[in-house]
Structures are given as C-alpha cells and as structure tokens.
Protein backbone atom coordinates (compact mmCIF):
# COMPACT_ATOMS: atom_id res chain seq x y z
CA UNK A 1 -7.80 -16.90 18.10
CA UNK A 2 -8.67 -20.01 15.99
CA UNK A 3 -8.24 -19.04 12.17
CA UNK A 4 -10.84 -19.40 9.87
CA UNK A 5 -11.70 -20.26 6.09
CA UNK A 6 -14.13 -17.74 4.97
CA UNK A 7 -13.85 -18.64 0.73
CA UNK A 8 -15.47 -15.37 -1.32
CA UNK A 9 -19.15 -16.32 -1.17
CA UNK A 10 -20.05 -15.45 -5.45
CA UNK A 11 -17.22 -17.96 -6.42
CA UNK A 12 -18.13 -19.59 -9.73
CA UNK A 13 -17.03 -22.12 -12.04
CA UNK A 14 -16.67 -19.34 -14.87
CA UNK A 15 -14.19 -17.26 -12.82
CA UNK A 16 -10.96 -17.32 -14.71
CA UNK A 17 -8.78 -15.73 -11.74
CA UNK A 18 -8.81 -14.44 -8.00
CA UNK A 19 -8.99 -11.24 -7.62
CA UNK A 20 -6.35 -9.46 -5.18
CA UNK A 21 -6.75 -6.57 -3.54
CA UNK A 22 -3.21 -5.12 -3.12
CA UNK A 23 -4.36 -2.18 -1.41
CA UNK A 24 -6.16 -2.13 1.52
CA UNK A 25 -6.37 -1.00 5.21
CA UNK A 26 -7.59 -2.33 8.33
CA UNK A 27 -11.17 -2.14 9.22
CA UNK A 28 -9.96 -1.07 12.74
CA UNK A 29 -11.76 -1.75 16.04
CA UNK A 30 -12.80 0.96 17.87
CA UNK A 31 -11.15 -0.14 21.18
CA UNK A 32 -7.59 -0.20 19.56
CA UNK A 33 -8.44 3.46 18.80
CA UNK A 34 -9.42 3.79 22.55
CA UNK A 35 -6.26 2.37 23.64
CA UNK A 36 -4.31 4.67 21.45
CA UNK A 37 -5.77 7.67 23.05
CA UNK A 38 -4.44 6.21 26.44
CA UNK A 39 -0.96 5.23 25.20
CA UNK A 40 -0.63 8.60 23.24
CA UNK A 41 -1.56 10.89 26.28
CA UNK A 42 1.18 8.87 28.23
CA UNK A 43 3.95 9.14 25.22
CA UNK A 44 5.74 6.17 26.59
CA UNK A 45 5.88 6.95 30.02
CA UNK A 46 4.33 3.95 31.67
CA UNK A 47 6.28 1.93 28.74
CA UNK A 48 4.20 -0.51 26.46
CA UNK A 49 0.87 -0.14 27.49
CA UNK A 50 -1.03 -3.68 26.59
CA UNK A 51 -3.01 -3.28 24.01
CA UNK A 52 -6.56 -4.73 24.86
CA UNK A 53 -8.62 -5.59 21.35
CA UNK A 54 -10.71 -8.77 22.39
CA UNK A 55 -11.09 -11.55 19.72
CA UNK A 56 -14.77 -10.47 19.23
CA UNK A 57 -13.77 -6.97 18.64
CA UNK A 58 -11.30 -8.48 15.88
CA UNK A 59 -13.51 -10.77 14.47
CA UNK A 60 -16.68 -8.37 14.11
CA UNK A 61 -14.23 -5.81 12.07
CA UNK A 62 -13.20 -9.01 9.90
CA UNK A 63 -16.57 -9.95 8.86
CA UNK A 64 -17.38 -6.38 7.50
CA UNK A 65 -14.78 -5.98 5.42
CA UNK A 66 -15.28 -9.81 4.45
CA UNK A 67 -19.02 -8.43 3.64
CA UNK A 68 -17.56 -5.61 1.76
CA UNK A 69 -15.21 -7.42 -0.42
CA UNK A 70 -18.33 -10.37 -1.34
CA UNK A 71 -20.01 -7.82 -2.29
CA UNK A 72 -17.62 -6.61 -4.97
CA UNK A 73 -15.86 -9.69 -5.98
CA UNK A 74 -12.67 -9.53 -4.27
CA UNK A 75 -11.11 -12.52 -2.84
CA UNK A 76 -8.14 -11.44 -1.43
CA UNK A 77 -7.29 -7.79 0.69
CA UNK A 78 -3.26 -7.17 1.83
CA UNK A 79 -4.13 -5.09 4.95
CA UNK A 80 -1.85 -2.48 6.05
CA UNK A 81 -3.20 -0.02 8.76
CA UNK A 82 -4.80 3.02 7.98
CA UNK A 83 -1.45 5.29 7.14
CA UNK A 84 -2.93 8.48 8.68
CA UNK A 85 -3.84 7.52 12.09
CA UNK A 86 -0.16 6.09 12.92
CA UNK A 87 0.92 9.41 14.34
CA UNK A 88 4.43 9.35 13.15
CA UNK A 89 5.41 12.70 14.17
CA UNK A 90 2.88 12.97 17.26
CA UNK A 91 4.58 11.20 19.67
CA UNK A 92 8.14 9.84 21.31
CA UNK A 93 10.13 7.15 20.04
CA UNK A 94 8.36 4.50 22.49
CA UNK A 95 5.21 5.51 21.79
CA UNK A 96 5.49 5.40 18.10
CA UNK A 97 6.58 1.56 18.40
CA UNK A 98 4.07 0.73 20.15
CA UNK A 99 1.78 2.14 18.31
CA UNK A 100 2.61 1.05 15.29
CA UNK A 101 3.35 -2.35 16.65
CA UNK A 102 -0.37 -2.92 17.95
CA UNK A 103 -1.42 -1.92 14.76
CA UNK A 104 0.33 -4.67 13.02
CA UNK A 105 -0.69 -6.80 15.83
CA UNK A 106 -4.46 -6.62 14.87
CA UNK A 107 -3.57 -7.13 11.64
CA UNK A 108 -1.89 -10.44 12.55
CA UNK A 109 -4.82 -11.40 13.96
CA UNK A 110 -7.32 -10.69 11.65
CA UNK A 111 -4.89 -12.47 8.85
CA UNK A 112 -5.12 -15.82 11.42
CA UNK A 113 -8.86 -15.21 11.28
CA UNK A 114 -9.44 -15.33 7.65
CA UNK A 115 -6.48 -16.87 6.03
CA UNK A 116 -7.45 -17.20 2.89
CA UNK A 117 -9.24 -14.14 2.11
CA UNK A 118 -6.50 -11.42 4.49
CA UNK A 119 -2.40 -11.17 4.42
CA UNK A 120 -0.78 -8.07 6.54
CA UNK A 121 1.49 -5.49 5.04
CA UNK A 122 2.95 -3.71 7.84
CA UNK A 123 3.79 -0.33 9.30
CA UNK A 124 6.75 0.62 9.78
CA UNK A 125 7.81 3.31 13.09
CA UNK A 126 9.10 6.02 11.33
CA UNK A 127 10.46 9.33 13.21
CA UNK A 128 11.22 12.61 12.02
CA UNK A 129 15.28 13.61 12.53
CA UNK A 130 15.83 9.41 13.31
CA UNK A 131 17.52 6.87 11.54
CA UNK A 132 14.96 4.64 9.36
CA UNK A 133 16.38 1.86 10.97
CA UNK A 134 14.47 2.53 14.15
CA UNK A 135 12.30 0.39 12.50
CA UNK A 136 13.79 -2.73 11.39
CA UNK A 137 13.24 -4.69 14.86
CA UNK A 138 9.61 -4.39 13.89
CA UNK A 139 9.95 -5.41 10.07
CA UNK A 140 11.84 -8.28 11.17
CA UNK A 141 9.19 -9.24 13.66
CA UNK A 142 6.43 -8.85 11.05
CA UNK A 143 8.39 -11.04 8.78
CA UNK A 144 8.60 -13.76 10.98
CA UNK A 145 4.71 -13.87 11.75
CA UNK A 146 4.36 -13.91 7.58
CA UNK A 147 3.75 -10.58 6.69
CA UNK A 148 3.89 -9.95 2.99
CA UNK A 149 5.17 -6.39 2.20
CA UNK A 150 5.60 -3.01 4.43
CA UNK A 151 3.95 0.49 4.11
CA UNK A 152 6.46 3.10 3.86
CA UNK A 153 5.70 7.18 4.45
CA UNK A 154 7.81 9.07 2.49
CA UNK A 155 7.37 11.82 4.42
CA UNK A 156 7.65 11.02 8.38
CA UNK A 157 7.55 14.23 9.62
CA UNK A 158 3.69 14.55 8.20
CA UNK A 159 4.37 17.98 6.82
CA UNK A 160 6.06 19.59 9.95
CA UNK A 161 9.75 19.35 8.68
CA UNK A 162 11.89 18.71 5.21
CA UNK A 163 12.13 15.10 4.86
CA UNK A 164 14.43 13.39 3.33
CA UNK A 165 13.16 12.61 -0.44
CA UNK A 166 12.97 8.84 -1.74
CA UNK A 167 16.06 9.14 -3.81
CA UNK A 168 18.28 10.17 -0.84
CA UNK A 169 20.76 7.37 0.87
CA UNK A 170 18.85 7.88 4.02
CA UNK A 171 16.30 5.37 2.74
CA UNK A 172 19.14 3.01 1.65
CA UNK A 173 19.68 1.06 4.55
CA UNK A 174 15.74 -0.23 4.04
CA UNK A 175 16.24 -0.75 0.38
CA UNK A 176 18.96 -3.00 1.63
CA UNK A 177 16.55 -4.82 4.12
CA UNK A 178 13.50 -4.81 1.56
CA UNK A 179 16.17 -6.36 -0.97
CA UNK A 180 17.18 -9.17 1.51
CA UNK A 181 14.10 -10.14 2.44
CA UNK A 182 12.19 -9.92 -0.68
CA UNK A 183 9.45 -7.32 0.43
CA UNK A 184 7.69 -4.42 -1.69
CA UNK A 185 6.91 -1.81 -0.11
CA UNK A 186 3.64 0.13 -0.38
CA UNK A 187 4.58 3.61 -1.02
CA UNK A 188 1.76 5.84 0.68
CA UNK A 189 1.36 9.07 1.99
CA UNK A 190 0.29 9.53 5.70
CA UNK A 191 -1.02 12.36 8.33
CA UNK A 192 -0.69 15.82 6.24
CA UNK A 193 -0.20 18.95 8.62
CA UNK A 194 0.88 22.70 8.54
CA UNK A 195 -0.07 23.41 4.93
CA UNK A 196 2.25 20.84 2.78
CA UNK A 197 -0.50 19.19 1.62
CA UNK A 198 -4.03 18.53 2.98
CA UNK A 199 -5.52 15.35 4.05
CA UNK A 200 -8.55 15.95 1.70
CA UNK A 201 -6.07 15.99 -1.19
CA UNK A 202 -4.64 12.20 -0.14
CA UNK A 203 -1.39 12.43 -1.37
CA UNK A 204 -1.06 13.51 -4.33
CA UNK A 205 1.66 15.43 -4.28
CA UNK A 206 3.54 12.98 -1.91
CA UNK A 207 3.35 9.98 -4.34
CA UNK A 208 3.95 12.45 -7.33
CA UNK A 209 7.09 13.54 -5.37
CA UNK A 210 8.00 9.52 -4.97
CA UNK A 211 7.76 8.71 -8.09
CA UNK A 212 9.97 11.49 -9.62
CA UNK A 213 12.52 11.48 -7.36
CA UNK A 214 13.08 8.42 -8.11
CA UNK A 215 12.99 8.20 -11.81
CA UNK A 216 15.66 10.78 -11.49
CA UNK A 217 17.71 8.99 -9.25
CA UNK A 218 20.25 5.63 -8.91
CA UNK A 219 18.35 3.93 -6.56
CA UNK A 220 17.21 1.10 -9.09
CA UNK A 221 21.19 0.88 -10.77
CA UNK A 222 22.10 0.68 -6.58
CA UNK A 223 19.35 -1.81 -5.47
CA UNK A 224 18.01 -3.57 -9.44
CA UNK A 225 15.89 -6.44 -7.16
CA UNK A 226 13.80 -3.11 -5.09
CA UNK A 227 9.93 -3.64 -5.34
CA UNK A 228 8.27 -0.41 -4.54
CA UNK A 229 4.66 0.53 -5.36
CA UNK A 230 3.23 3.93 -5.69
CA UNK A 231 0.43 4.37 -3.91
CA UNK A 232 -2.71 6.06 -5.74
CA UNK A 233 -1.22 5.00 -9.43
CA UNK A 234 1.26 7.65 -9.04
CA UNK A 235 -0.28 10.34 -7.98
CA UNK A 236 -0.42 12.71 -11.02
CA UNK A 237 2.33 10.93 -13.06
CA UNK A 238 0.15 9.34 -15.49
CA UNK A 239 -1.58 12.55 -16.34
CA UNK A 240 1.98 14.75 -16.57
CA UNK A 241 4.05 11.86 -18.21
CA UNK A 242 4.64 13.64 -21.86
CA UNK A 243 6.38 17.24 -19.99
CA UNK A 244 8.68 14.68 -17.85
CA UNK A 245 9.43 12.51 -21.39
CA UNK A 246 10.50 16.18 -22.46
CA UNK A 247 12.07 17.65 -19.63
CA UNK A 248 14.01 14.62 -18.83
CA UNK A 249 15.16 14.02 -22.44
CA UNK A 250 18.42 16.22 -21.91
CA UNK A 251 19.49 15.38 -18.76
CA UNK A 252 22.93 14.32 -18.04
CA UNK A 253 23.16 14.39 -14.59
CA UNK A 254 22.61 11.21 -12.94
CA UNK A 255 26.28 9.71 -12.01
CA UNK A 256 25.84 5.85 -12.17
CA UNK A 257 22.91 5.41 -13.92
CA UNK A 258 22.68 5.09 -17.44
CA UNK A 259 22.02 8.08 -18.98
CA UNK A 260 20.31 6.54 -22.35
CA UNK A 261 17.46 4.91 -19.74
CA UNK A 262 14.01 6.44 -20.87
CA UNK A 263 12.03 8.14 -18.61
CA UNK A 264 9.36 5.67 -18.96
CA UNK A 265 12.16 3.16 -18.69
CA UNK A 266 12.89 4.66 -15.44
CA UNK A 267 8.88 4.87 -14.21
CA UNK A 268 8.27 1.49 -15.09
CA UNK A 269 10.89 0.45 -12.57
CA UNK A 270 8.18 1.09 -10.17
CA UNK A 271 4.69 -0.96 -9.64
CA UNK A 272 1.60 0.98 -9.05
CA UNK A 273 -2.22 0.65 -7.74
CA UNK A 274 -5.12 1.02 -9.66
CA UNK A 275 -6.99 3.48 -6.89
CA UNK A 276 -8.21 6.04 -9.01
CA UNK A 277 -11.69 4.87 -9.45
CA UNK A 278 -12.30 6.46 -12.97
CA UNK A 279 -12.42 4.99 -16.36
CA UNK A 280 -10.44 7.65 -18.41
CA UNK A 281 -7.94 7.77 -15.39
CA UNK A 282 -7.59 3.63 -15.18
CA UNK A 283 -7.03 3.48 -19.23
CA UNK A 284 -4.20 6.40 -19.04
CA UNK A 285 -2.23 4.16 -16.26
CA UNK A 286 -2.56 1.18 -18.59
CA UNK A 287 -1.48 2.69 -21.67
CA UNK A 288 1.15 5.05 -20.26
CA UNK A 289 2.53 2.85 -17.68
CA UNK A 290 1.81 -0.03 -18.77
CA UNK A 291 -0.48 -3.26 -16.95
CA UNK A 292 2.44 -5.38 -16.94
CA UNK A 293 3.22 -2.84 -13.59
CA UNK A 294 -0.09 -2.43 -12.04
CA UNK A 295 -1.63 -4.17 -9.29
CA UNK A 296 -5.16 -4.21 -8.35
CA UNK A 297 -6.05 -1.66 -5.42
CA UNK A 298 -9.30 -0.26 -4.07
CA UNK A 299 -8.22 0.99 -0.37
CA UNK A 300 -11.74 -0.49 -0.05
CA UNK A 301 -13.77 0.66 2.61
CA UNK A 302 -12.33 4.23 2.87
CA UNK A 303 -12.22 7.15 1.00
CA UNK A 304 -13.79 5.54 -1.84
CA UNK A 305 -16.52 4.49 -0.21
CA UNK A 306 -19.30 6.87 -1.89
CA UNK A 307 -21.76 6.27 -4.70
CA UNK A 308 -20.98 7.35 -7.65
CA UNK A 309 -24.14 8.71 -9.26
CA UNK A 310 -22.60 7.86 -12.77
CA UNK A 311 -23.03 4.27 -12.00
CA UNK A 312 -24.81 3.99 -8.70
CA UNK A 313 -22.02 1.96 -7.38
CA UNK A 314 -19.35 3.15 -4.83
CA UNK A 315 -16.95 5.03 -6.84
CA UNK A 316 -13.97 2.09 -4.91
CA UNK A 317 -15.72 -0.60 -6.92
CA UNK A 318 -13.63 -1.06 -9.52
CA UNK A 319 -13.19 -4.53 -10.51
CA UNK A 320 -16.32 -3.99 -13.49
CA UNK A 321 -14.27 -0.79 -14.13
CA UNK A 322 -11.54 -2.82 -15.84
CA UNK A 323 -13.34 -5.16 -16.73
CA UNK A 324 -15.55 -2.97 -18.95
CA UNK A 325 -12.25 -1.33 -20.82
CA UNK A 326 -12.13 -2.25 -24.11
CA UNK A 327 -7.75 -1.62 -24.63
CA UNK A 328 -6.72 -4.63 -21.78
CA UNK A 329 -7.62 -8.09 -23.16
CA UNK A 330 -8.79 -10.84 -20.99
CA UNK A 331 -4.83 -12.05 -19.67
CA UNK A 332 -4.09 -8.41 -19.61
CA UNK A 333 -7.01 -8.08 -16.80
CA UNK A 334 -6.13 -11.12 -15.16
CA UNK A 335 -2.49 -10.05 -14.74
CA UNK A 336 -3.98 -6.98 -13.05
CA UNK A 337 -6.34 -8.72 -11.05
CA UNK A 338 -4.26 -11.67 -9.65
CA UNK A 339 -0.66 -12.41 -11.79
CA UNK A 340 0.91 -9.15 -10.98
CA UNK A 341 0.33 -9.18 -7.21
CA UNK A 342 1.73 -13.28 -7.22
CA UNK A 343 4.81 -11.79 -8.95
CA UNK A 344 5.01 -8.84 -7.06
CA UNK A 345 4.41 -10.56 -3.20
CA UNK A 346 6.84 -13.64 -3.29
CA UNK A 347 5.69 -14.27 0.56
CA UNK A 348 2.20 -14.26 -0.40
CA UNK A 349 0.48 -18.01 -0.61
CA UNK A 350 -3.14 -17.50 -0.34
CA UNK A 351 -5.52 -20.41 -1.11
CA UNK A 352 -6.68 -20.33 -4.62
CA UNK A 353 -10.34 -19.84 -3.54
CA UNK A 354 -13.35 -22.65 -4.32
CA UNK A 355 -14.58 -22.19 -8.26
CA UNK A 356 -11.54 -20.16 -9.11
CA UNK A 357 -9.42 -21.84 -12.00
C-alpha cells in the first residue's frame, strides 16, 4: 500500500505545538472482524489463517479517524488495537498469535498510509497460566516494522483466573525486553468476564490495581529506565491519593527499595493519560500527579464518543479541556500536548506537521 501524507487540515501559523494523541485504538475494518470469527471458530486448527483486509478496507477506516482527529485538533494518534476484542483468554496459543498478530498487522498498514498523522503501539499475545514471553517473537517483529510502544493487559486471564499482579517477577522478563529496547508500555485493561469487573466500568479497578502494586513494589529500584503508562490517568489514584500518602507512610516492608521514597515519589515513577474527559478530574491529575508525567490521551473514537450536554461537544474532546484550565501555563500544556509523548516514545519521529512551530 503506497503511504500517504495526510498533514492535520486546521494547521495554523499560531499553533505553538502538535498535538499527540498517546492513546488511541484502531478504527478497525469490519472484515478483519469477519476473519476473526473464522480463525476463532477454528482455534488454530487449520494454522494461520491469512488474514484478508484489502487496502480499501484499510484506507476507508484511516480516513475516518483522520476526519475525527481534524475535527478536534489532533495531529498525531499512537494506535494500539482495541484491548477488548483481542480475546486473550478465548482461544489456544496459535490462535491468540495470530490474532493478535493481524491486529498489529492492520495497524502497520494504516501507519504506512498516513505517516505523519498514525504510529502503532502493539499488542502483545498474552495467555493465562503461560510464560509472558510467549510474546516476545511478536514484540520483536513489531519493533522491526517501527512500532513505538506495546499495550500490556495486566490481567490476561480477563477475569477468569488470579493473575499475576504488576509487581510480581513474572512480568520481569518484559521489563527486561521493554528496558532493552526502549519501549513504554501502555498499561490497559482488556475483556472483563465472570464478575471481576465489568466492561461498562473500563478498568478501573485494573489500572487502580497497576498502579498500586507497583508503588508498593521494587520494580522501578530493579528496572530505573521502565516506561509504563497507566491507562485511564490511573484509574482512581488521583481521587484516593491522600489515604495511600497515609497508609503508606509507615511501611517498612519493601526489601530493596528505599524505604524513605514518598508515595508520590513512587506514583510519579509512572506516566499516565489524560482520558478522563472532565475538568475537575483533568486538574486533580495535574496537581496531584503532576503534568511533567502526563501524556495526552483521548481513546478517540470509542467510549468517549458521546455529547456531552455540558458543552455540546463529545465528552473525548479534550484538547479545549486543558486548554481552558487556568493552573497549567502555556509550556505546561504544551508538554502535555506534544513534549511529554517526544520524551516518553524515543522511537517515535513523526513529521512536525505544516504551520506547527
């Protein structure tokens, strides 16, 4: 497929920065749904079963989410696929990979499409009860076609087991690979079932899990050069912050890490998305967290995808959001908007768009 320059089509000399979407999924076409279907009913039996998107398919899906993200000012979308439609604990080992891998695969191709307005984050096959490095022949293939970051579930088993939480050594072996080859890792909950948490909740409790475990653990005194976001601005972390400050105050339990560390020391270890659509719930990340940590994210088109009758925009559109709080300054936003995700993604090399200075 012959890539394209589609430049963000409301550029003007008076923009000050880019704006970088750091979360966002794949506006999927339907017939790589259809060819799921087939390859899931099979489970691997016939082997890889080609997966048969056609360039128009891909292309069609591109230009809608390239309308969508004109339409709110946002240059730049790192597309992962949609988290809870990869079926992690729905299928065998060879369906899983293949799966997952023709996700990443349209991806690819809508990145070569678009390169200056799309880069790929990309699944990972993760199995319930299996090593997670089942799937590093994928990361490493995703690397080499230029993929910026991963998506990681922390909870492969989608609600049907006890996984393993963030802070166990199970996950080390991909902290080492995420080290070595300089990738974050999008933190994000993923198919919810048999009562753990709901779909309708999105993940809450998952990314609230993540980011405690953590902060409680030695994973950052084990593996200092780790970039992992949370998903969702950390679930409910901003919001509970002070009974962690307290709670965590006395602890003396944690081995090789130093005890004095803060617990916002600790959290702000971490990088997190600004997809919680609200003003009261944006300026809380900021002042608790901190901007310095937060990337721009929308997940935009998805869940977020409503009007708000507050505004009578879609409640996902959220660049005039921050830009309409009065406690970040004009660097602070752009850090948020653009300088955070360009310190955050080393592999990422986007085009700085026409008009943008």
């Amino acid at each position: 497929m012959t890539g394209q320059i589609y430049l963000p089509q409301e550029a003007t000399s008076e923009d000050r920065a880019i704006v970088i979407d750091a979360h966002a999924h794949l506006v999927t076409p339907d017939s790589l749904y259809a060819n799921g279907m087939v390859s899931l009913a099979a489970q691997g039996g016939h082997g890889r079963i080609p997966v048969k998107v056609s360039d128009d398919d891909v292309q069609l899906c591109a230009r809608r989410n390239l309308a969508a993200m004109d339409a709110v000012r946002t240059d730049v979308q790192l597309l992962s696929p949609r988290p809870f439609t990869l079926l992690h604990s729905r299928g065998t080992r060879p369906f899983v990979e293949a799966w997952v891998a023709a996700n990443n695969d349209v991806i690819e191709r809508t990145v070569r499409f678009a390169p200056a307005r799309f880069a790929g984050v990309a699944a990972l096959p993760q199995l319930p009860g299996q090593p997670v490095s089942v799937g590093f022949d994928e990361l490493e293939r995703c690397v080499a076609l230029g993929f910026v970051g991963v998506l990681v579930n922390p909870d492969p088993s989608e609600g049907t087991g006890s996984p393993p939480r963030l802070d166990d050594e199970y996950w080390y072996p991909l902290y080492e690979k995420l080290v070595e080859y300089d990738l974050p890792a999008l933190i994000h909950g993923a198919g919810c079932y048999n009562g753990r948490e709901y779909y309708y909740e999105h993940f809450a409790s998952e990314e609230t899990l993540a980011v405690t475990a953590l902060a409680r653990s030695t994973v950052f005194a084990d593996f200092p050069k780790l970039k992992l976001i949370i998903a969702h601005a950390g679930g409910s972390v901003p919001f509970q912050i002070g009974r962690w400050r307290a709670q965590f105050s006395g602890l003396k339990e944690l081995g090789k890490a130093d005890e004095a560390e803060s617990f916002d020391a600790r959290i702000r270890r971490l990088w997190y998305d600004t997809c919680v659509y609200t003003p009261s719930a944006l300026e809380l990340l900021f002042t608790e967290i901190g901007w310095d940590r937060c990337v721009f994210g929308t997940e935009k088109p998805g869940s977020g995808s409503a009007v708000d009758p507050k505004t009578g925009r879609d409640y996902d559109d959220i660049r005039p959001v921050i830009e309409e709080l009065a406690c970040l300054d004009a660097a602070q936003r752009t850090a948020i908007f653009e300088g955070n995700a360009r310190t955050l993604f080393s592999r990422l090399a986007v085009p700085v768009p026409v008009g943008a200075t």
